[in-house]
Protein backbone atom coordinates (compact mmCIF):
# COMPACT_ATOMS: atom_id res chain seq x y z
CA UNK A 1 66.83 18.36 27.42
CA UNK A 2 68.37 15.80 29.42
CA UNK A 3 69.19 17.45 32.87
CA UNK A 4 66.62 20.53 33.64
CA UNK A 5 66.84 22.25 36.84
CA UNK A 6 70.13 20.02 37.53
CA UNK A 7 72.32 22.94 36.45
CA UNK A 8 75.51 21.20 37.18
CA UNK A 9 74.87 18.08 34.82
CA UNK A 10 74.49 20.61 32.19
CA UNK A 11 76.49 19.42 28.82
CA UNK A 12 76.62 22.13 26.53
CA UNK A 13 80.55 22.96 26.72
CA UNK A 14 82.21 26.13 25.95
CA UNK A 15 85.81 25.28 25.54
CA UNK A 16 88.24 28.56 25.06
CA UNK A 17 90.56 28.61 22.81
CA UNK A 18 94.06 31.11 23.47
CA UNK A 19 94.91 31.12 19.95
CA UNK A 20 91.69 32.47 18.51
CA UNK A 21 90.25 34.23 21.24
CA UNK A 22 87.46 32.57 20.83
CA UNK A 23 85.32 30.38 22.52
CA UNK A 24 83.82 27.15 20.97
CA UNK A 25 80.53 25.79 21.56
CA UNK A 26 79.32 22.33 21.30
CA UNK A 27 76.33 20.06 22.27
CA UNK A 28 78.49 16.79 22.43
CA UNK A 29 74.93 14.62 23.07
CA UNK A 30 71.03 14.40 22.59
CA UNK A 31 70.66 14.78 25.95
CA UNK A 32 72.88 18.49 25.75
CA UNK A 33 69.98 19.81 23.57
CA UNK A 34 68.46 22.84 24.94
CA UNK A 35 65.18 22.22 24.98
CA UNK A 36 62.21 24.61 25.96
CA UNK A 37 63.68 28.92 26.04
CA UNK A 38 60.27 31.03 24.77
CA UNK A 39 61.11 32.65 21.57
CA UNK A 40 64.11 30.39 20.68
CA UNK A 41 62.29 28.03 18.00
CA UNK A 42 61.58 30.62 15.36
CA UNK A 43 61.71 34.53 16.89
CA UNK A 44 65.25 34.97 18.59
CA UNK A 45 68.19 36.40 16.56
CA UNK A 46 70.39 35.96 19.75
CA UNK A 47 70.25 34.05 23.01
CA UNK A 48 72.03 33.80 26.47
CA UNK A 49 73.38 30.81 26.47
CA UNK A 50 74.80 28.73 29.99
CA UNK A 51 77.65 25.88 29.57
CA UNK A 52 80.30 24.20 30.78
CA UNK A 53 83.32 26.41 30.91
CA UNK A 54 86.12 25.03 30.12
CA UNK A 55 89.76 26.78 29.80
CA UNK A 56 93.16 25.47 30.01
CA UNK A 57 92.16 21.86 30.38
CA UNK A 58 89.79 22.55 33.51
CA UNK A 59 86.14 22.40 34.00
CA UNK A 60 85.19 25.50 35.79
CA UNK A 61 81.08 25.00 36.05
CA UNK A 62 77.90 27.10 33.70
CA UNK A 63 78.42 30.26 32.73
CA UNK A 64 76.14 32.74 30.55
CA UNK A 65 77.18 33.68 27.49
CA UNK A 66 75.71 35.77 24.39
CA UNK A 67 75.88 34.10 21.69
CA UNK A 68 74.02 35.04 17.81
CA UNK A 69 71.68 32.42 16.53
CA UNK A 70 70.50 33.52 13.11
CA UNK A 71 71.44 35.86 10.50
CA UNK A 72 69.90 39.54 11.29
CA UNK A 73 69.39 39.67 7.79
CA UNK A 74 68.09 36.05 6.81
CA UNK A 75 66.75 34.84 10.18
CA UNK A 76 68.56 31.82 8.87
CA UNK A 77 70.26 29.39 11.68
CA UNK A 78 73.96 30.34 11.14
CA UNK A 79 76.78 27.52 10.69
CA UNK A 80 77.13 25.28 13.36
CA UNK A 81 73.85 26.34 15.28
CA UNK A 82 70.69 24.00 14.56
CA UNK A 83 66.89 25.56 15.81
CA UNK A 84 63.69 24.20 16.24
CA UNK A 85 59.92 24.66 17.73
CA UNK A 86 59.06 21.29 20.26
CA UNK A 87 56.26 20.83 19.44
CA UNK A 88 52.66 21.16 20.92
CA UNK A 89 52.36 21.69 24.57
CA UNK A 90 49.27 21.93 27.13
CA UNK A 91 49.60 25.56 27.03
CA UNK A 92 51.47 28.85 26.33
CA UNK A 93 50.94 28.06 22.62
CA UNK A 94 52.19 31.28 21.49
CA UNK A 95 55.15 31.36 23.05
CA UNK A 96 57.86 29.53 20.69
CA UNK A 97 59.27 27.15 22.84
CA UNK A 98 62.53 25.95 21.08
CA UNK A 99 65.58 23.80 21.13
CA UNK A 100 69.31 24.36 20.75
CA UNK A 101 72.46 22.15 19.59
CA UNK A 102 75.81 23.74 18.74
CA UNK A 103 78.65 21.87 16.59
CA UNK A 104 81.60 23.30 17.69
CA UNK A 105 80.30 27.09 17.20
CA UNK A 106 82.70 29.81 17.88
CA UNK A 107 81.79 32.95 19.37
CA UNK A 108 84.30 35.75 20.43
CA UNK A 109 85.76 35.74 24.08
CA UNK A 110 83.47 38.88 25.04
CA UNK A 111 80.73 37.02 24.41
CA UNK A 112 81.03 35.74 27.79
CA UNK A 113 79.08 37.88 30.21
CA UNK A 114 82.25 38.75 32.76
CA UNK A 115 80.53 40.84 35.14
CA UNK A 116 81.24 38.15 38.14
CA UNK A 117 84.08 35.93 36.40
CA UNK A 118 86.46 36.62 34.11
CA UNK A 119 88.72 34.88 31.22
CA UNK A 120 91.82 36.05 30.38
CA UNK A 121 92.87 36.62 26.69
CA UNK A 122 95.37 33.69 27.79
CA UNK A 123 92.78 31.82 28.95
CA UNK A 124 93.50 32.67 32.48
CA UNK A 125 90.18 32.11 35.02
CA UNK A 126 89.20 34.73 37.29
CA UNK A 127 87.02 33.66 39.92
CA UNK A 128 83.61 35.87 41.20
CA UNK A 129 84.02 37.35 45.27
CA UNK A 130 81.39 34.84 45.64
CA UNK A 131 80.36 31.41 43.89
CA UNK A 132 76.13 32.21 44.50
CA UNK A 133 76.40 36.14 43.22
CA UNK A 134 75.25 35.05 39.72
CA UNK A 135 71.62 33.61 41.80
CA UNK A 136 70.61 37.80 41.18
CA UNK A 137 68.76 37.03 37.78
CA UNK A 138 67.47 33.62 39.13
CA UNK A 139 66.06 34.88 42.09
CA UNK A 140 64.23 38.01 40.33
CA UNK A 141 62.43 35.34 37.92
CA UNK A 142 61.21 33.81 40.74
CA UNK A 143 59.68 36.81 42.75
CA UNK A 144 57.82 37.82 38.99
CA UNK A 145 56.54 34.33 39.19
CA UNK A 146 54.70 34.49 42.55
CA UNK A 147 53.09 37.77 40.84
CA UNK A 148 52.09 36.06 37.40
CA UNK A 149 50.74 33.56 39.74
CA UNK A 150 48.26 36.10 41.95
CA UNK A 151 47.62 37.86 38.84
CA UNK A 152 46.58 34.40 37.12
CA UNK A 153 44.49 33.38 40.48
CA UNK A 154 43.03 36.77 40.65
CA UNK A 155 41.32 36.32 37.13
CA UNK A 156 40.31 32.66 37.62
CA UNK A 157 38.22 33.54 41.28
CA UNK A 158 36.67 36.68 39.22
CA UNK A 159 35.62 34.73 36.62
CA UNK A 160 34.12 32.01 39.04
CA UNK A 161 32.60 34.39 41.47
CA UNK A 162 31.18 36.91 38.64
CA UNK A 163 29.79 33.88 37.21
CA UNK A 164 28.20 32.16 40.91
CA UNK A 165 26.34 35.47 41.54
CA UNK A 166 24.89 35.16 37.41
CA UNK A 167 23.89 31.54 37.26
CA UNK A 168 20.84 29.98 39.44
CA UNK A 169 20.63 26.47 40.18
CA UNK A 170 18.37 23.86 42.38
CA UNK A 171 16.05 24.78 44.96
CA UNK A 172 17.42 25.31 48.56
CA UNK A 173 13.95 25.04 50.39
CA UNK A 174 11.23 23.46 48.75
CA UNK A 175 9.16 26.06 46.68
CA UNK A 176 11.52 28.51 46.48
CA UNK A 177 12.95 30.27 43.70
CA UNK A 178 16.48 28.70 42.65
CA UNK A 179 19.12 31.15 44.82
CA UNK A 180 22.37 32.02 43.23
CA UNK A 181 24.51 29.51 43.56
CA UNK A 182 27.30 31.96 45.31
CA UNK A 183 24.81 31.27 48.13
CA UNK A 184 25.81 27.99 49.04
CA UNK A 185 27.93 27.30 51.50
CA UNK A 186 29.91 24.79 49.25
CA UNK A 187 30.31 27.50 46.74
CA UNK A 188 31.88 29.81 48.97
CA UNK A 189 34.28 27.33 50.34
CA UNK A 190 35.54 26.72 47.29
CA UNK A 191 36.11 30.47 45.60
CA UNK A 192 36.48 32.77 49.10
CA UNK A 193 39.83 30.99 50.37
CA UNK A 194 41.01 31.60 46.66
CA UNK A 195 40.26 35.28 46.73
CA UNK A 196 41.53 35.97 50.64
CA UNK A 197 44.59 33.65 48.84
CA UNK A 198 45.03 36.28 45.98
CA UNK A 199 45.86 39.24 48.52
CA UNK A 200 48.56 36.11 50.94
CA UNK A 201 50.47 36.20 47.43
CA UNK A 202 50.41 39.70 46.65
CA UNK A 203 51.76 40.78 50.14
CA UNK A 204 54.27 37.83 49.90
CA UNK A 205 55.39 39.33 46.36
CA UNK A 206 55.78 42.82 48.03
CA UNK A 207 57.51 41.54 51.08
CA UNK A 208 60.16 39.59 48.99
CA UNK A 209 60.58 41.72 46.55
CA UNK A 210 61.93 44.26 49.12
CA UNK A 211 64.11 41.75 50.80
CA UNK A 212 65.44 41.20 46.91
CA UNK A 213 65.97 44.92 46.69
CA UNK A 214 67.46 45.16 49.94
CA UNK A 215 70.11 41.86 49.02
CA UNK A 216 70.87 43.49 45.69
CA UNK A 217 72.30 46.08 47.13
CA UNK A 218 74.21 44.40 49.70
CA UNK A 219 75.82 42.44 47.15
CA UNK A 220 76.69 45.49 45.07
CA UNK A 221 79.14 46.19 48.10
CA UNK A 222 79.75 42.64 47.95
CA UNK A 223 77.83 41.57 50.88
CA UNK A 224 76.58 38.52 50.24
CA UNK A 225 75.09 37.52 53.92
CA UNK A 226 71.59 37.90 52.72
CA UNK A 227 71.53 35.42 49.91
CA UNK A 228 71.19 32.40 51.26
CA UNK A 229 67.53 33.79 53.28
CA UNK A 230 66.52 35.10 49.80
CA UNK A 231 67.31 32.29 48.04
CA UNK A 232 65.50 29.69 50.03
CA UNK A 233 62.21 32.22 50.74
CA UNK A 234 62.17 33.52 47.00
CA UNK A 235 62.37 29.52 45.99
CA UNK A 236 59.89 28.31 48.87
CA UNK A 237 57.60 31.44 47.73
CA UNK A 238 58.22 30.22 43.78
CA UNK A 239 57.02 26.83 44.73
CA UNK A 240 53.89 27.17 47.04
CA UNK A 241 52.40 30.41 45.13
CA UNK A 242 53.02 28.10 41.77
CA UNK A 243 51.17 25.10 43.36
CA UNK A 244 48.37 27.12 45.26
CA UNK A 245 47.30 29.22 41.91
CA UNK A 246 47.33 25.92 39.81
CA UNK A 247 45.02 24.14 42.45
CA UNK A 248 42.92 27.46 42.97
CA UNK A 249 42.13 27.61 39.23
CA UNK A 250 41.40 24.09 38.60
CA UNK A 251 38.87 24.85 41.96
CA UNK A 252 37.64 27.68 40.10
CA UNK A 253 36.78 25.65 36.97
CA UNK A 254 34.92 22.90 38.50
CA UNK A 255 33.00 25.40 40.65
CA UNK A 256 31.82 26.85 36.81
CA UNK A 257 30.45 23.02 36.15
CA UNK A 258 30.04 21.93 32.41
CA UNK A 259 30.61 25.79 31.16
CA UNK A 260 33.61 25.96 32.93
CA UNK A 261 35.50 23.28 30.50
CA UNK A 262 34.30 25.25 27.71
CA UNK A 263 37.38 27.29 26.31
CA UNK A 264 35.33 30.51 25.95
CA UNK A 265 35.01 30.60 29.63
CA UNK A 266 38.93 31.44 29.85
CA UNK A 267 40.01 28.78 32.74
CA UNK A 268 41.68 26.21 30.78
CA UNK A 269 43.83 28.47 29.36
CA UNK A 270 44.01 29.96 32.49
CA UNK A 271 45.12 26.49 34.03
CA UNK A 272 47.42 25.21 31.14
CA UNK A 273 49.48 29.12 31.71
CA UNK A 274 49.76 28.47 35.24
CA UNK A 275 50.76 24.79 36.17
CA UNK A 276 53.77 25.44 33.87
CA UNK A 277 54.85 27.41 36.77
CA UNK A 278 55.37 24.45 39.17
CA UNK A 279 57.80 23.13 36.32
CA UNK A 280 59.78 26.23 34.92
CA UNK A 281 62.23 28.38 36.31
CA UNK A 282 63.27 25.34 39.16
CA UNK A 283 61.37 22.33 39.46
CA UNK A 284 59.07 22.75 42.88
CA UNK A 285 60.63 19.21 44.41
CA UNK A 286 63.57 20.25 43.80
CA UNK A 287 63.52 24.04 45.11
CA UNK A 288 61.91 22.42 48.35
CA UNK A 289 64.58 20.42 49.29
CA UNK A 290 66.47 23.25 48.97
CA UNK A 291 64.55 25.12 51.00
CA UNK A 292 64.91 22.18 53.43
CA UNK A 293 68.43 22.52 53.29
CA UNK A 294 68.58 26.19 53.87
CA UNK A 295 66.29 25.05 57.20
CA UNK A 296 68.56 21.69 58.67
CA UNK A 297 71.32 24.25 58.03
CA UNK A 298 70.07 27.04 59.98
CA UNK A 299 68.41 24.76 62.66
CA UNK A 300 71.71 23.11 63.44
CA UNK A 301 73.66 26.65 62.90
CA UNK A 302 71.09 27.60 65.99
CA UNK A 303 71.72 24.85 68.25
CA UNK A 304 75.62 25.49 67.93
CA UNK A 305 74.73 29.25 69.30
CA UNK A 306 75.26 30.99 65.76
CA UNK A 307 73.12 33.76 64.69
CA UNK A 308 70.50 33.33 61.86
CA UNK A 309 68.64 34.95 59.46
CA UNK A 310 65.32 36.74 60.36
CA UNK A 311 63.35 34.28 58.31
CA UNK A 312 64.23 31.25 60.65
CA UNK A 313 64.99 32.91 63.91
CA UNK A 314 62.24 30.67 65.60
CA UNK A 315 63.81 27.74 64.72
CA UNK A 316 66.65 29.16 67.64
CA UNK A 317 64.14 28.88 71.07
CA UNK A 318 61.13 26.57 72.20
CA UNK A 319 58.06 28.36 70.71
CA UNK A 320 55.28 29.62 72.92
CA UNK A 321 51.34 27.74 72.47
CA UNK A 322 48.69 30.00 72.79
CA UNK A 323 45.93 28.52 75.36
CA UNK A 324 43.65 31.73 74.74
CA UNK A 325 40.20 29.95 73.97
CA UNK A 326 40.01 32.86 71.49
CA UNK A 327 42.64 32.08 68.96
CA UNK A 328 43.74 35.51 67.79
CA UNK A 329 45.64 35.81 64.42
CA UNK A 330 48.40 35.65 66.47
CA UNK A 331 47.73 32.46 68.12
CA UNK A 332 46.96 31.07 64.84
CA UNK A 333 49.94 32.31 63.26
CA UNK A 334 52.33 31.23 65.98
CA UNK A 335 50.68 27.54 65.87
CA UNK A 336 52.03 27.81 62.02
CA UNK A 337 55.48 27.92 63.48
CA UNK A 338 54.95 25.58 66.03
CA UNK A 339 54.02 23.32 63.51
CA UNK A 340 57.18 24.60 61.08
CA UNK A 341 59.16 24.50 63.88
CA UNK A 342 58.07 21.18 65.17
CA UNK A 343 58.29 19.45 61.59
CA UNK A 344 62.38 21.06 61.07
CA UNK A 345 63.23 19.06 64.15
CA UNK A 346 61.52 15.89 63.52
CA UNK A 347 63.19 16.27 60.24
CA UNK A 348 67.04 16.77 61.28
CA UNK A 349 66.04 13.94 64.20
CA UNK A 350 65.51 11.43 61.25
CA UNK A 351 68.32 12.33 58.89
CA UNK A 352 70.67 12.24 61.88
CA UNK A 353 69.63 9.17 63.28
CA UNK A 354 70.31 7.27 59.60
CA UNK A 355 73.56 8.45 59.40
CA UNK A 356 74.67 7.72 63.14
CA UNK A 357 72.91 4.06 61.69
CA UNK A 358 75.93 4.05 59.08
CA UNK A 359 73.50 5.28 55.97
CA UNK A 360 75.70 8.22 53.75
CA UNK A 361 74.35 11.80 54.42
CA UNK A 362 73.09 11.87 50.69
CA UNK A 363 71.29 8.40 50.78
CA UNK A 364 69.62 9.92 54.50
CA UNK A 365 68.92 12.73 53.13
CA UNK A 366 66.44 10.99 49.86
CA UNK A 367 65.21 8.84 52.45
CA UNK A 368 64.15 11.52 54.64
CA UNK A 369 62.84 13.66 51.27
CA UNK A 370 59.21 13.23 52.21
CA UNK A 371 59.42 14.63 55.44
CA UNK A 372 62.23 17.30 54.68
CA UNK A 373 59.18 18.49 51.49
CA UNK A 374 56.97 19.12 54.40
CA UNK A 375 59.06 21.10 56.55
CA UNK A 376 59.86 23.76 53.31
CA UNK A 377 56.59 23.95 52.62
CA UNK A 378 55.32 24.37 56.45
CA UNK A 379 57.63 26.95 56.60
CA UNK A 380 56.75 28.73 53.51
CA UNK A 381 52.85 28.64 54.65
CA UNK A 382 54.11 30.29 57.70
CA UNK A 383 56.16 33.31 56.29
CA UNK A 384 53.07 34.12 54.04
CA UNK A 385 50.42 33.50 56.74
CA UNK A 386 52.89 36.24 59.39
CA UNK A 387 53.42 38.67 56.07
CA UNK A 388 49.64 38.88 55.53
CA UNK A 389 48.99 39.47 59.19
CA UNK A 390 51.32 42.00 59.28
CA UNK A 391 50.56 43.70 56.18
CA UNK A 392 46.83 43.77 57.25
CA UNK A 393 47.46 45.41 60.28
CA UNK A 394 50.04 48.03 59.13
CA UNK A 395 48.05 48.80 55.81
CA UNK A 396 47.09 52.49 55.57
CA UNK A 397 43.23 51.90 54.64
CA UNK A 398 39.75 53.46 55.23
CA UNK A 399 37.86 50.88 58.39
CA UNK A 400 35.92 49.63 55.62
CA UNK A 401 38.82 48.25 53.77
CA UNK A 402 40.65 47.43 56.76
CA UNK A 403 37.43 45.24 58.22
CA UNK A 404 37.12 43.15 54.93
CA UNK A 405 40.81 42.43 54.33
CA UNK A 406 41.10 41.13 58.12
CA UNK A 407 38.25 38.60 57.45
CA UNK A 408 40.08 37.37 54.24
CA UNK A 409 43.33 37.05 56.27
CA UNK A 410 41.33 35.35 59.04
CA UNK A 411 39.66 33.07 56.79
CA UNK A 412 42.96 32.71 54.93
CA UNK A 413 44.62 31.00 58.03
CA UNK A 414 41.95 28.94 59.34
CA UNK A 415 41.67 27.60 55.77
CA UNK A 416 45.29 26.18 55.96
CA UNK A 417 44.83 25.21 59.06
CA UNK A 418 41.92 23.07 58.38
CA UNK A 419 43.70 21.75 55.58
CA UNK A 420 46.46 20.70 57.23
CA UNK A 421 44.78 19.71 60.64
CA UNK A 422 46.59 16.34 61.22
CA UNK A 423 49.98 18.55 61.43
CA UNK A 424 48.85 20.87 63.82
CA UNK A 425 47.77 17.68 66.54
CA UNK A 426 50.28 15.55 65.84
CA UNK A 427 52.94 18.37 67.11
CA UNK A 428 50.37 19.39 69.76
CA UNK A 429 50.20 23.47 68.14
CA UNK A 430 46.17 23.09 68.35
CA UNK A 431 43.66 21.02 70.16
CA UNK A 432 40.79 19.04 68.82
CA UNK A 433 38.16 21.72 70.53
CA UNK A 434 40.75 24.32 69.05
CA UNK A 435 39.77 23.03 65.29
CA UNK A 436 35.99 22.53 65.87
CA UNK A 437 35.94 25.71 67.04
CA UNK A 438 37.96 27.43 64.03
CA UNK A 439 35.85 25.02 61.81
CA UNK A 440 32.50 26.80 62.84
CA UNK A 441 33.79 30.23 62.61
CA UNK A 442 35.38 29.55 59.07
CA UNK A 443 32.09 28.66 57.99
CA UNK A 444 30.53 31.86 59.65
CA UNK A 445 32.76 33.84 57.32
CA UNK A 446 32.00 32.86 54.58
CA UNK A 447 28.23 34.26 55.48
CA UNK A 448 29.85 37.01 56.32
CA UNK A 449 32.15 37.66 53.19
CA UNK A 450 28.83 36.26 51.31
CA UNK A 451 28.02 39.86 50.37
CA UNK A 452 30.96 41.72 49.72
CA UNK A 453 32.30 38.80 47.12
CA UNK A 454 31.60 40.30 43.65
CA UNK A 455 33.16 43.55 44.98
CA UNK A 456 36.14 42.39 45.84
CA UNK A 457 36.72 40.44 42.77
CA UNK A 458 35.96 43.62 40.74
CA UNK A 459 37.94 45.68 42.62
CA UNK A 460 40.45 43.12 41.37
CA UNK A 461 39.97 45.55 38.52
CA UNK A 462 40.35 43.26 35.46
CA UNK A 463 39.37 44.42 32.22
CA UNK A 464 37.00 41.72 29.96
CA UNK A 465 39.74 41.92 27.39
CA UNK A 466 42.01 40.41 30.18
CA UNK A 467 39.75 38.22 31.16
CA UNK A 468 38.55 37.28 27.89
CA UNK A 469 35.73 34.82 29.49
CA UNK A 470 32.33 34.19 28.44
CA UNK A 471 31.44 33.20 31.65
CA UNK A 472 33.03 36.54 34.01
CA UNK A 473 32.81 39.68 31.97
CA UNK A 474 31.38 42.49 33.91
CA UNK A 475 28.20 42.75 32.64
CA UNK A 476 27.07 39.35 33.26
CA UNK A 477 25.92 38.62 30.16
CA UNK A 478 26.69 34.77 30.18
CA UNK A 479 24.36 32.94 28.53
CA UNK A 480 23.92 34.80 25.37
CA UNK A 481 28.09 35.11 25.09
CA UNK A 482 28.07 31.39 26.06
CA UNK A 483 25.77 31.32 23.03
CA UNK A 484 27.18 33.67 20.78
CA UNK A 485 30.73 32.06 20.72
CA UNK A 486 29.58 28.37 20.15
CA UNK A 487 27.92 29.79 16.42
CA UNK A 488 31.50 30.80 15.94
CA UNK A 489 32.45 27.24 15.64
CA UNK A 490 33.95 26.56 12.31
CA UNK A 491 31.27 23.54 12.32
CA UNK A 492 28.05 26.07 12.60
CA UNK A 493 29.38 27.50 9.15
CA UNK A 494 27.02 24.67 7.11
CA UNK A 495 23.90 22.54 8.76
CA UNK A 496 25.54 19.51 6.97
CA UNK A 497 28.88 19.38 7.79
CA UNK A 498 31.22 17.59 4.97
CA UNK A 499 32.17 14.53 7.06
CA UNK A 500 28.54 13.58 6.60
CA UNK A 501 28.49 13.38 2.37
CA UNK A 502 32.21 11.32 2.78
CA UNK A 503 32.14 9.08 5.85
CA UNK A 504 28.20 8.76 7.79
CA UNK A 505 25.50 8.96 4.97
CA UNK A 506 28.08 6.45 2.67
CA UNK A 507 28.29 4.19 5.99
CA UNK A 508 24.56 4.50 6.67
CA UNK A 509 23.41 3.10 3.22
CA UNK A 510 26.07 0.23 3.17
CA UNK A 511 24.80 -3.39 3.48
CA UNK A 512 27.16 -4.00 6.34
């Protein structure tokens, strides 16, 4: 409760005991709680449980253990184990978020999951090959997370864009029927970045989930060289898909208007499932600095003349600009690392400079957060901006296919671009004519996308039951399912309702 992604502040302790084999676990303070596992409150029998190892008299950091909660029989909380639901939450409602507190609960020494470290039945500790080889189940949470968040994206923009091509609204030339309101320009800068977005995240998921494949094995053979890249990209990748499909949601919703608030039209709950993300699984600050880390690390590894990983090799030589006054996708993504690249060594300048000033590296490093944020996430825009690229133009498709998915990825990276414009001057990657010029074309794609939209949200392929919106089921049948699901309002049971008879009509008659 008290510590969250802070794994090494944890206080739940698991203290061995030689005599019993056993070890004992204990939640010495409010703060120790556990507070938030999905099925813990009322569902789970048993639970995998990290704490504070400790064995003859040492502290040797979490690990995992498996631990029984309730009675298999029962479901009652056994002795020494006390369970709970939190409470309401903004979403995930049916999940049974819990909390945990042990008084000194034993549980038997193979309870402790020993594939990487060991405890003697003397209580003898035997160390992993490697302290990070346990960062396996972490890191595979992580790359499901940037595909629930694609997935979750992916329903919001087909809801949106389903419903932009049903409803009609406003004139756009006097005496004119009212157009769709897909057709305006606004309305297609706010859903068409979101779908081209949808396909960034799903080849990022492939991509990393290949390099996690890849690492796994390596670390079978106890190679653990790879780790450290698929750490910081599967965290960087955890963050920014997290933050892009909560913002592209919300987006989606106010591009619905007043019907998108309704919770029939499917993106609230939407939203409330998807922000958790930022939160869960590694708190998005948090996994940025570490990204940052992983980048003043390898930046200063490359000045020394060591070798680095793939994912940061241009951090090692003076990037190329592109003066073409047609900015290819390559020019565009190589002015994303110019701009990564650019940001890394303004970064380690600054955190340098305050400790040759005298400040400790920790204190220079919080003071330099802001920037360091900006660097992980620069870099994160720029591995998924080179992976669609490069998935585009190796993806075995009909010219059809091939055609659309190159204007999404185009539109995808003059989006960010235009987004973060300020970035890409004030480190000289693009011009002032270069961003006028992208400016006008972006908006000349979104003409051109204009009348392939529904299909590509449909080929999305998302069932209404998935969906489950009144606004973007497939037949486009809003406004009587808008209609239909407000008489199932517990209040449209009576004309009267029963707060009239006890609070209004005796308020309306009194002489007040």
């Amino acid at each position: 409760m008290g510590h969250g992604t802070f794994l090494r502040g944890l206080e739940t302790t698991a203290t061995y005991d030689p005599a019993s084999q056993e070890f004992v676990l204990h939640s010495p303070t409010i703060t120790a709680t556990k507070w938030w596992p999905g099925g813990l409150g009322k569902t789970c029998n048993y639970a995998v449980v990290m704490a504070q190892l400790y064995t003859q008299g040492q502290n040797y950091g979490p690990h995992p253990f498996v631990v029984q909660l309730r009675d298999e029989y029962t479901h009652r909380s056994l002795l020494g184990v006390m369970l709970g639901e939190i409470g309401p939450r903004l979403g995930l409602k049916a999940n049974d978020n819990g909390f945990l507190r042990f008084d000194h609960y034993r549980i038997p020494r193979m309870n402790m999951l020993m594939k990487h470290s060991q405890v003697l039945e003397d209580g003898t500790y035997v160390r992993p090959l490697h302290s990070k080889l346990s960062y396996g189940t972490m890191v595979q949470i992580r790359v499901g997370i940037v595909n629930d968040a694609w997935q979750n994206l992916g329903r919001a923009v087909t809801i949106a864009t389903r419903y932009s091509a049903v409803r009609h609204q406003s004139e756009m030339a006097p005496g004119e029927p009212e157009p769709q309101i897909l057709d305006y320009q606004t309305q297609q800068y706010k859903l068409f970045p979101h779908i081209a977005s949808v396909f960034a995240l799903l080849f990022s998921a492939k991509s990393i989930a290949k390099i996690y494949f890849r690492v796994t094995a390596s670390l079978e053979k106890g190679n653990v060289e790879l780790l450290p890249e698929l750490h910081s990209l599967s965290s960087g990748l955890k963050a920014m898909s997290a933050e892009d499909a909560t913002l592209g949601i919300e987006i989606c919703r106010l591009a619905c208007g007043g019907h998108g608030y309704l919770a029939s039209s499917g993106l609230p709950r939407l939203y409330a499932n998807t922000t958790c993300c930022i939160t869960y699984e590694g708190e998005n600050t948090v996994l940025w600095l570490q990204v940052a880390r992983y980048l003043i690390k390898s930046y200063r590894a490359a000045g020394k003349g060591a070798s680095v990983h793939p994912s940061v090799s241009y951090l090692t030589a003076e990037p190329a600009l592109s003066s073409a006054p047609f900015l290819s996708n390559t020019a565009l993504v190589n002015a994303f690392m110019c701009s990564a690249s650019a940001l890394v060594v303004e970064a380690e300048a600054r955190l340098q400079n305050l400790c040759d000033m005298g400040q400790e590296y920790h204190y220079a490093w919080n003071n330099c957060s802001v920037l360091l944020v900006k660097c992980a996430q620069a870099h994160i825009r720029y591995f998924i901006c080179k992976t669609f690229v490069e998935s585009v133009e190796s993806l075995d498709a009909s010219e059809g296919v091939r055609s659309v998915l190159q204007s999404l990825c185009r539109l995808y990276l003059i989006y960010y671009i235009n987004l973060k414009q300020g970035e890409f001057l004030r480190y000289g990657a693009l011009t002032s004519k270069n961003l006028a010029f992208l400016e006008k074309e972006m908006c000349e794609l979104l003409a051109v996308l204009r009348p392939r939209a529904v299909s590509l949200v449909d080929a999305f392929d998302m069932p209404d039951a998935l969906l489950n919106s009144t606004l973007g089921s497939w037949d486009g049948n809003v406004y009587q399912r808008l209609f239909d699901e407000a008489l199932k309002s517990p209040l449209n049971k009576t004309d009267v309702p029963d707060a009239y008879y006890k609070y209004l009509r005796p308020l309306m008659k009194s002489n007040l």
